[in-house]
Structure formats: C-alpha cells, structure tokens
PDB file of N, CA and C in Angstrom:
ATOM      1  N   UNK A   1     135.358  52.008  68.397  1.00  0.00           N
ATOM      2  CA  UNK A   1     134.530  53.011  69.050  1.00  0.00           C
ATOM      3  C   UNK A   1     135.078  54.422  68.852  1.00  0.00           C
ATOM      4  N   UNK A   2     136.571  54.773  68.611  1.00  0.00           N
ATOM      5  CA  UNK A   2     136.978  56.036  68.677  1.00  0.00           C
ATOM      6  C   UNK A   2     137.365  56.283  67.015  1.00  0.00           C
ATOM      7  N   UNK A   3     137.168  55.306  66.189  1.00  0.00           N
ATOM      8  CA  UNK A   3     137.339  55.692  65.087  1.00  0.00           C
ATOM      9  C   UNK A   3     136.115  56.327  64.426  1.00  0.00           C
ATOM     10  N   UNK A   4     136.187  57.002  64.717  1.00  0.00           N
ATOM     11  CA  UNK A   4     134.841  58.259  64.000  1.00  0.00           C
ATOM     12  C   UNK A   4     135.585  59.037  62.748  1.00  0.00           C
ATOM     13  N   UNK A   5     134.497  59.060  61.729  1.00  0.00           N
ATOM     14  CA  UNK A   5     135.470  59.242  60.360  1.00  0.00           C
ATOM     15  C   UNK A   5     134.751  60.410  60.701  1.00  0.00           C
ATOM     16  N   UNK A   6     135.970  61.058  60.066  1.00  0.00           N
ATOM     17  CA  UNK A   6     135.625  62.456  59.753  1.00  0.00           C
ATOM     18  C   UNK A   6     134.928  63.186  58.588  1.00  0.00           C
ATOM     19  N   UNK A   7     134.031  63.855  58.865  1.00  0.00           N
ATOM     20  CA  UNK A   7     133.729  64.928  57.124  1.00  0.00           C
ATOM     21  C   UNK A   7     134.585  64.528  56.208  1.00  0.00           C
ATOM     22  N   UNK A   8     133.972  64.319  54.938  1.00  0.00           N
ATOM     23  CA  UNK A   8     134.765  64.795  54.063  1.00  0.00           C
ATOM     24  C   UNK A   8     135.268  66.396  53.298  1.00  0.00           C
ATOM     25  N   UNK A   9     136.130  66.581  53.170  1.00  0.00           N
ATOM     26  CA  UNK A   9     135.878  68.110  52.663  1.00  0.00           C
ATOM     27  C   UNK A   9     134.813  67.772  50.985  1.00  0.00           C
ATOM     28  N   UNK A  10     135.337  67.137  50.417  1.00  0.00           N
ATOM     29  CA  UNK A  10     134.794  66.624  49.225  1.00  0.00           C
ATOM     30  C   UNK A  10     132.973  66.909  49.291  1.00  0.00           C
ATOM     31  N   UNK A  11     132.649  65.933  50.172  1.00  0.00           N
ATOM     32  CA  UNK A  11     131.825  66.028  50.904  1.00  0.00           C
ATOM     33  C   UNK A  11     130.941  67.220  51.102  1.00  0.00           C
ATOM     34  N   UNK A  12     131.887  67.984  51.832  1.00  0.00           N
ATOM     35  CA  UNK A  12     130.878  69.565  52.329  1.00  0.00           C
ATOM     36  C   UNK A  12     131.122  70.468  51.070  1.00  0.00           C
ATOM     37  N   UNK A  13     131.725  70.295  50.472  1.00  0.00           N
ATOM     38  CA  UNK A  13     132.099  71.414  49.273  1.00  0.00           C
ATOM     39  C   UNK A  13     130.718  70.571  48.293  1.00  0.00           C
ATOM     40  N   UNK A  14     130.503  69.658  48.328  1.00  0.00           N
ATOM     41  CA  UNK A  14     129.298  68.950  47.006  1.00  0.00           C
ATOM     42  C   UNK A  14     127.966  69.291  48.119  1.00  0.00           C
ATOM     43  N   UNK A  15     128.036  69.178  49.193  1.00  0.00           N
ATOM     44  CA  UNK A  15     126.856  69.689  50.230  1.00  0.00           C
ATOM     45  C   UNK A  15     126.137  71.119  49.984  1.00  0.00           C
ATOM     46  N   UNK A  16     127.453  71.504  50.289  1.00  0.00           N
ATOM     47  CA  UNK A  16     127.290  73.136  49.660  1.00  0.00           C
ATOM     48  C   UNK A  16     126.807  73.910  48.385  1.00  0.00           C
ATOM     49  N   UNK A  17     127.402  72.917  47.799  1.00  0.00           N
ATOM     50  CA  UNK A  17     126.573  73.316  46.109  1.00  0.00           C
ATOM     51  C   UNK A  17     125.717  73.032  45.929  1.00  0.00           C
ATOM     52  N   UNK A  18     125.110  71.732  46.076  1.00  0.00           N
ATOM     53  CA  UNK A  18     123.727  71.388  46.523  1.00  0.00           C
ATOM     54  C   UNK A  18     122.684  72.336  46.795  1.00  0.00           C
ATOM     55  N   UNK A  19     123.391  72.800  48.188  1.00  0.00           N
ATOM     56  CA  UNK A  19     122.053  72.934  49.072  1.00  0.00           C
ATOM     57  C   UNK A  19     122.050  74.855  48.642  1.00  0.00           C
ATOM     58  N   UNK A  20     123.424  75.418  48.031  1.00  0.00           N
ATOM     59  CA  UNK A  20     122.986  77.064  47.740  1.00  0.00           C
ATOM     60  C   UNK A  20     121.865  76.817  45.905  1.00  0.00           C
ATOM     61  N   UNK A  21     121.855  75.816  45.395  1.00  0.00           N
ATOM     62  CA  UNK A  21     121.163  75.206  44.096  1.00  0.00           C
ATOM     63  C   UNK A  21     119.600  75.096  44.756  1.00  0.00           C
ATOM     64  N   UNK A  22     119.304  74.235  45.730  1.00  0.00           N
ATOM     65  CA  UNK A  22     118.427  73.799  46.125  1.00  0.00           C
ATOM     66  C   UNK A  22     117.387  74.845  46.990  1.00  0.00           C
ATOM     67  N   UNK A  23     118.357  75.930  47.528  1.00  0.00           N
ATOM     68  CA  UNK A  23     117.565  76.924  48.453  1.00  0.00           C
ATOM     69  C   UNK A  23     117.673  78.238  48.046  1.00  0.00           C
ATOM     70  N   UNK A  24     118.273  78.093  46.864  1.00  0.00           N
ATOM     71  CA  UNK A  24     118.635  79.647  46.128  1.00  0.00           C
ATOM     72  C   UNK A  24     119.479  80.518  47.034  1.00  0.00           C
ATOM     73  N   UNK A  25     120.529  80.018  47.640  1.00  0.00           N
ATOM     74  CA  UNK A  25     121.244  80.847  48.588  1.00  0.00           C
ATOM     75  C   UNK A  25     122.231  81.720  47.794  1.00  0.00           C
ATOM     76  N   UNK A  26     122.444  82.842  47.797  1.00  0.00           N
ATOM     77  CA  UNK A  26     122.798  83.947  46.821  1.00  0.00           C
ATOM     78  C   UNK A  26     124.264  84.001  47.271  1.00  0.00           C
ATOM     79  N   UNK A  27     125.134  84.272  45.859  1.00  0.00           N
ATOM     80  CA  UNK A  27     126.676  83.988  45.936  1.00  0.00           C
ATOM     81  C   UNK A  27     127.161  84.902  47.129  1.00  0.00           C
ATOM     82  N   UNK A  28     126.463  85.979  47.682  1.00  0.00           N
ATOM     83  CA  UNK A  28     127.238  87.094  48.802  1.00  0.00           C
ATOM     84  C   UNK A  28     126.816  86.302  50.317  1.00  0.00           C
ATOM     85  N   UNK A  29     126.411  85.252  50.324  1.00  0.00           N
ATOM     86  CA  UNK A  29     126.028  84.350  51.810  1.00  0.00           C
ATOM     87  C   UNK A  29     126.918  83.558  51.898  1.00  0.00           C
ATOM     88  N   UNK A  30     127.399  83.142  53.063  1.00  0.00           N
ATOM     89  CA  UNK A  30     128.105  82.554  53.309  1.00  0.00           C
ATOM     90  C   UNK A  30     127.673  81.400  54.079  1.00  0.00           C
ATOM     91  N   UNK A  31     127.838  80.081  53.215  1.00  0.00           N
ATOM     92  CA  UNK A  31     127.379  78.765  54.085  1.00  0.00           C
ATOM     93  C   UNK A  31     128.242  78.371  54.876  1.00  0.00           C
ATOM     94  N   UNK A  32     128.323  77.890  56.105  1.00  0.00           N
ATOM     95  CA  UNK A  32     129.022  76.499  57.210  1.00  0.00           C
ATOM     96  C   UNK A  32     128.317  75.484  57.412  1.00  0.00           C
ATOM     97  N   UNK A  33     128.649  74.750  57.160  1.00  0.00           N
ATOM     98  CA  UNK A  33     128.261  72.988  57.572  1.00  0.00           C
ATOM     99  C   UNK A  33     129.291  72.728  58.742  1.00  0.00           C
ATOM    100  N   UNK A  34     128.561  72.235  59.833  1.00  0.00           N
ATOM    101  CA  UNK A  34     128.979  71.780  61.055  1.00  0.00           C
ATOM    102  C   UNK A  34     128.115  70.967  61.506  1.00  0.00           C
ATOM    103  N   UNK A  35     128.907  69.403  61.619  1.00  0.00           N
ATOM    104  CA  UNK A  35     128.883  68.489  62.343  1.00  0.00           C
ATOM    105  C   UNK A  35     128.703  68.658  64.307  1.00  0.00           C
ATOM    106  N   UNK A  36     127.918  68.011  65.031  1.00  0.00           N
ATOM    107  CA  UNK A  36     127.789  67.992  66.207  1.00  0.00           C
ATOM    108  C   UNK A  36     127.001  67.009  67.012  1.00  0.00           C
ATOM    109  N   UNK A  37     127.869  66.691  67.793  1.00  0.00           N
ATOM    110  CA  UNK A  37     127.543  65.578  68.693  1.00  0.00           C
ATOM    111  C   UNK A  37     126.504  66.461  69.660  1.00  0.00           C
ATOM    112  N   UNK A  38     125.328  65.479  69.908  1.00  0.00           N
ATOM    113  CA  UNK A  38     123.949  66.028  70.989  1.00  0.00           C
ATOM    114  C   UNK A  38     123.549  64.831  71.861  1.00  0.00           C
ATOM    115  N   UNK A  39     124.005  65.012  72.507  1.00  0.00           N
ATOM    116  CA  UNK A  39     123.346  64.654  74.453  1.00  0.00           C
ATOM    117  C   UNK A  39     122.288  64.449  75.040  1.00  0.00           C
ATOM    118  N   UNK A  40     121.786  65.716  74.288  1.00  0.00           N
ATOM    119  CA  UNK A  40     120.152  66.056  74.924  1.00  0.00           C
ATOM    120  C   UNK A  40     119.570  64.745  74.839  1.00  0.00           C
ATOM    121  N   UNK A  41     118.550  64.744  75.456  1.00  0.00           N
ATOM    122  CA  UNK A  41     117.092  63.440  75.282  1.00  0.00           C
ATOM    123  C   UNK A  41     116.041  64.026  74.173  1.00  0.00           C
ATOM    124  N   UNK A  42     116.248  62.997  72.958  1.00  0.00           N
ATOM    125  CA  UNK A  42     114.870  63.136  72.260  1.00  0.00           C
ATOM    126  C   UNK A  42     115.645  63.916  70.697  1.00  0.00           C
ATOM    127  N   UNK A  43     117.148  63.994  70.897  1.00  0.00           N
ATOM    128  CA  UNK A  43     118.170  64.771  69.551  1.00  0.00           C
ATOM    129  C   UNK A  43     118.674  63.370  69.163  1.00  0.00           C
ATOM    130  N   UNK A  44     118.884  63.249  68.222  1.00  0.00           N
ATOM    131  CA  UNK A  44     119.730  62.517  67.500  1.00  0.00           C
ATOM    132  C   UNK A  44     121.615  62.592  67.355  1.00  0.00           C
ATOM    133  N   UNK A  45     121.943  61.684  68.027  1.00  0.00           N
ATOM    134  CA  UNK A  45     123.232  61.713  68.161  1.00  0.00           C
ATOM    135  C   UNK A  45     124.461  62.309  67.682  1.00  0.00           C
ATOM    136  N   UNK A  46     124.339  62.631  66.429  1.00  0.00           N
ATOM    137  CA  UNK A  46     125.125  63.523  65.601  1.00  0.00           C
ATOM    138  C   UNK A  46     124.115  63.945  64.617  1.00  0.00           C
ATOM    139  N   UNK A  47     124.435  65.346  64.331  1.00  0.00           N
ATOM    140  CA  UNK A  47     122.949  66.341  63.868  1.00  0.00           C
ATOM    141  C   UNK A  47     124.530  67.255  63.255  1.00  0.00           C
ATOM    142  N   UNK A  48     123.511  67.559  61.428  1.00  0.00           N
ATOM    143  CA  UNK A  48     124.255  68.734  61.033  1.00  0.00           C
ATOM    144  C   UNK A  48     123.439  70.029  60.460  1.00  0.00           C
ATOM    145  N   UNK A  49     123.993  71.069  61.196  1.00  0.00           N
ATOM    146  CA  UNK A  49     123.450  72.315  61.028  1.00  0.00           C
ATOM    147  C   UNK A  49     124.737  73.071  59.782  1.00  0.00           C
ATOM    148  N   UNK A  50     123.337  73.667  59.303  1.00  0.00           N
ATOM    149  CA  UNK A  50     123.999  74.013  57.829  1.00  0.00           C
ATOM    150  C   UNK A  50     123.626  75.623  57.888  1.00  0.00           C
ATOM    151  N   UNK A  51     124.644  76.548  58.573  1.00  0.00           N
ATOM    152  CA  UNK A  51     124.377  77.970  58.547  1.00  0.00           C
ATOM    153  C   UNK A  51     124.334  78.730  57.282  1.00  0.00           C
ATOM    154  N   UNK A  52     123.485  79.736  56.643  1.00  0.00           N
ATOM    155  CA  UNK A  52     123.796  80.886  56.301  1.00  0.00           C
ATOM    156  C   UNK A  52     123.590  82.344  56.789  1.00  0.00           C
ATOM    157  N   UNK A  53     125.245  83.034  56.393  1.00  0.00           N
ATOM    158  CA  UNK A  53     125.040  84.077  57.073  1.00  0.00           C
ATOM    159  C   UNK A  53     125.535  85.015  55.647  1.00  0.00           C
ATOM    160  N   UNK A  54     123.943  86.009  55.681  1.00  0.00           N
ATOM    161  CA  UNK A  54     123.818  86.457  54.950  1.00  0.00           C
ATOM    162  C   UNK A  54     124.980  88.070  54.433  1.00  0.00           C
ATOM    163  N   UNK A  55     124.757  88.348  53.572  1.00  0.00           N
ATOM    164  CA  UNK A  55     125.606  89.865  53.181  1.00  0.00           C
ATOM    165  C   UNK A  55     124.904  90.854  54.426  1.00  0.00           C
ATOM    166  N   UNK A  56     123.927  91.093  54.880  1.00  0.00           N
ATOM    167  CA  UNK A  56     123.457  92.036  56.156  1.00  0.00           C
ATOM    168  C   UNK A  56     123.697  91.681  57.799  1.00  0.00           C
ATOM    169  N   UNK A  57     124.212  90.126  57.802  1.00  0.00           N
ATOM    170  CA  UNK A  57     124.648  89.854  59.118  1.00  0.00           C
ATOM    171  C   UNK A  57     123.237  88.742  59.659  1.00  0.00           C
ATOM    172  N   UNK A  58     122.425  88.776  58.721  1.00  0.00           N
ATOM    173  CA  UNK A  58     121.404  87.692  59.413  1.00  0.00           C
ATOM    174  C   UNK A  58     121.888  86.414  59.416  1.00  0.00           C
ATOM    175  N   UNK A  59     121.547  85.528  59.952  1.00  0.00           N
ATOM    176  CA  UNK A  59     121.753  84.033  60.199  1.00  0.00           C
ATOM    177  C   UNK A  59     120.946  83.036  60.334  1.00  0.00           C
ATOM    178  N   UNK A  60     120.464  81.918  59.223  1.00  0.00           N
ATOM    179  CA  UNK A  60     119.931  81.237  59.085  1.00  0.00           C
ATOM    180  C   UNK A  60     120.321  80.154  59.230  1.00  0.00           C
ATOM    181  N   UNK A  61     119.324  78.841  60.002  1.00  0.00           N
ATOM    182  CA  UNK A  61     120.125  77.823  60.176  1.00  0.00           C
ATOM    183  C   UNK A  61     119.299  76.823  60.000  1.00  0.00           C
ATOM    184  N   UNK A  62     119.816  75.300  59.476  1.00  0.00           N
ATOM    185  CA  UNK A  62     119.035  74.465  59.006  1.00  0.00           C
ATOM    186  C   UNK A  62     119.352  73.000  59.772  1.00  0.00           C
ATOM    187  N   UNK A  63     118.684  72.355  60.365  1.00  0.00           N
ATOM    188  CA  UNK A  63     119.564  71.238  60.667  1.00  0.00           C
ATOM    189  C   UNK A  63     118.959  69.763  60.390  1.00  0.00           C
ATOM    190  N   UNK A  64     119.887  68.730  59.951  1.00  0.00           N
ATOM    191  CA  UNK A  64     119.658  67.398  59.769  1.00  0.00           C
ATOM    192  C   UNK A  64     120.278  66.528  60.379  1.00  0.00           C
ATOM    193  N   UNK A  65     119.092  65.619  61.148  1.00  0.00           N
ATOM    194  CA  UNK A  65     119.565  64.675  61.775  1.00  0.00           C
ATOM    195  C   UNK A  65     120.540  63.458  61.629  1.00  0.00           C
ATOM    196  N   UNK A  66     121.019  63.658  61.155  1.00  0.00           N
ATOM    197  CA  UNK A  66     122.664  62.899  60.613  1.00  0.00           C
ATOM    198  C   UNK A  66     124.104  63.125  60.438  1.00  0.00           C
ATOM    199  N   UNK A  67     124.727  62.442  60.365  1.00  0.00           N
ATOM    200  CA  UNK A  67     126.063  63.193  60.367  1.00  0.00           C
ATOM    201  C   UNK A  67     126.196  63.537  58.735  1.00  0.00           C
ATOM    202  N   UNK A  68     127.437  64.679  58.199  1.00  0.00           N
ATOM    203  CA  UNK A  68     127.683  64.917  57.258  1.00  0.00           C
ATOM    204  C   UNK A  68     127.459  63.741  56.406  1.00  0.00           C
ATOM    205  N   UNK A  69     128.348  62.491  56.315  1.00  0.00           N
ATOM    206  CA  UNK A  69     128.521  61.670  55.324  1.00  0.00           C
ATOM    207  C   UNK A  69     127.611  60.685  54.927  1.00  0.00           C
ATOM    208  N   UNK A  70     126.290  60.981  55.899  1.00  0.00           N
ATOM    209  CA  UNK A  70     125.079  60.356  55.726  1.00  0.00           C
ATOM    210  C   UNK A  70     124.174  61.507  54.696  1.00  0.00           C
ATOM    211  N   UNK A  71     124.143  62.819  54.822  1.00  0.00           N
ATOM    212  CA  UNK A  71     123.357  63.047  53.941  1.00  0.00           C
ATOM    213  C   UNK A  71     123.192  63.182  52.226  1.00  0.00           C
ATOM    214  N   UNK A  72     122.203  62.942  52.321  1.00  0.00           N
ATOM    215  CA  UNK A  72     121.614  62.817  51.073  1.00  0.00           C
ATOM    216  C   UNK A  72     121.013  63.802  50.207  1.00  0.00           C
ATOM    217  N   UNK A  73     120.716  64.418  48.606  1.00  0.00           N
ATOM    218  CA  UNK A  73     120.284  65.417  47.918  1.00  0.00           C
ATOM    219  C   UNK A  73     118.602  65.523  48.525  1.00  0.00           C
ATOM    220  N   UNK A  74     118.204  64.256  48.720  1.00  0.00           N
ATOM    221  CA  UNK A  74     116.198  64.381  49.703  1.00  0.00           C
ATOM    222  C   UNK A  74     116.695  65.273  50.311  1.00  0.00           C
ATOM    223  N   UNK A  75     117.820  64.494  51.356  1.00  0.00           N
ATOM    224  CA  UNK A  75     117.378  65.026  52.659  1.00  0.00           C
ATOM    225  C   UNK A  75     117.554  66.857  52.868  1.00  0.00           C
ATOM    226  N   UNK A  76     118.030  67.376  52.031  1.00  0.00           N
ATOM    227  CA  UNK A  76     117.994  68.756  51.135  1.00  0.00           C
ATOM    228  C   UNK A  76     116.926  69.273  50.921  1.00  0.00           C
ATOM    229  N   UNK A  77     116.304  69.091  49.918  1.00  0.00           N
ATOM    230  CA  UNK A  77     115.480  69.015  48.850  1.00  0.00           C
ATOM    231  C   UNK A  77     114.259  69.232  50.371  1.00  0.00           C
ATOM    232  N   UNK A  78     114.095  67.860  51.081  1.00  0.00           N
ATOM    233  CA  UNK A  78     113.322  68.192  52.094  1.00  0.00           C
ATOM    234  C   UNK A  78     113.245  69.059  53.251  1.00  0.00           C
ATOM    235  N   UNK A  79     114.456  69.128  53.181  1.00  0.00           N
ATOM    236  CA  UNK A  79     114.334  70.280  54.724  1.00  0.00           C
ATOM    237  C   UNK A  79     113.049  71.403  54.356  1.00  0.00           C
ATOM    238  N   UNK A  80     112.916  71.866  55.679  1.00  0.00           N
ATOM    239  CA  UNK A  80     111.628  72.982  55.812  1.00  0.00           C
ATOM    240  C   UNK A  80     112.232  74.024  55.427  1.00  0.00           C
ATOM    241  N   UNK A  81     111.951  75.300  55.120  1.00  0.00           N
ATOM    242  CA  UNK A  81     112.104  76.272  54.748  1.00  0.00           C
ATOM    243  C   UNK A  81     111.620  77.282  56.189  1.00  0.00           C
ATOM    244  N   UNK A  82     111.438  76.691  57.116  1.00  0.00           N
ATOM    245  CA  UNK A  82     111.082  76.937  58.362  1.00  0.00           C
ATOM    246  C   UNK A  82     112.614  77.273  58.964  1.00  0.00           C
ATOM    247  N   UNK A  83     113.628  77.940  58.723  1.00  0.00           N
ATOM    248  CA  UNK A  83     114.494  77.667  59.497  1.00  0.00           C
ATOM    249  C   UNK A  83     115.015  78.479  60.958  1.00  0.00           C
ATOM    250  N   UNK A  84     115.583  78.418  61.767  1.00  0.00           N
ATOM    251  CA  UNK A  84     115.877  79.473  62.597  1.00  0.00           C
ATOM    252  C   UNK A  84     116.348  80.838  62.172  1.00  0.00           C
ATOM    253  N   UNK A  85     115.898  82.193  62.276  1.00  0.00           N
ATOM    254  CA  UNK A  85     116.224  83.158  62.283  1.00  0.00           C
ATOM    255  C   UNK A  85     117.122  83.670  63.557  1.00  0.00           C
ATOM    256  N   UNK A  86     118.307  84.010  63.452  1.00  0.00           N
ATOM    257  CA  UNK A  86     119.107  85.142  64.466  1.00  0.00           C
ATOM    258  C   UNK A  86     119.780  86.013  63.804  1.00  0.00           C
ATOM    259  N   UNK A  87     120.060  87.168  65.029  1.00  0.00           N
ATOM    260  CA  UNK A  87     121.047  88.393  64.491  1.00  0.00           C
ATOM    261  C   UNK A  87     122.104  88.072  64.499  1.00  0.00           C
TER     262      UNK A  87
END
C-alpha cells in the first residue's frame, strides 16, 4: 500500500519532449509536470498537470487523469487545447 513508485525522471524528460512536439510549446516556456494526489468527489485519484509558463509570465495548464507513468503519446495528442489560463 505505501509502495507508490515514483516518476520517473526518464519519464518526465520523454513527457516533455513529447508534449512541447505535440503542442508547439516554444523553447523560451518553461514546462512542469506534477504528479498529485485528489480527494475531491468525482477527480481521479492521482491526476497530472502539465504547466507552461510562458517567456511573459502567463500560465497554462493541462491536466490528465493519471499518474505520470501511466501516460501515454494519445493521451497527449488528445488533450484539449482548452486549457486553463492564469497570471
């Protein structure tokens, strides 16, 4: 029960290339992939949000219902282009 594997770095570094390939995210943005456990009713238990924060300070955020080592190039490929906007 407490052995929860962790990210791979391997992992988020091939995530990352991926997903700046897949969404045209421009070399001056800066991606984070973060893993997170959710509580709420009606979230999926571990959910990863995949930030970019752009060269002007905007922040875009994308999230998939799975943990890091579950996703997949679809599940990429599919995300919405709908994503959260903040300052």
């Amino acid at each position: 029960m407490f052995n929860k594997k962790k990210p791979n770095v391997e992992m988020i570094r091939s995530l990352k290339k991926i997903f700046s390939e897949k969404k045209q995210i421009p070399d001056t943005s800066l991606l984070s992939i973060a893993e997170l456990s959710c509580h709420e009713p009606n979230c999926p238990p571990i959910e990863t949000i995949i930030t970019e924060r752009t060269i002007d300070g905007k922040l875009n955020n994308w999230r998939i219902g799975k943990p890091i080592n579950d996703i997949l190039e679809s599940d990429i490929i599919n995300l919405s282009d709908t994503h959260n906007h903040s300052h």
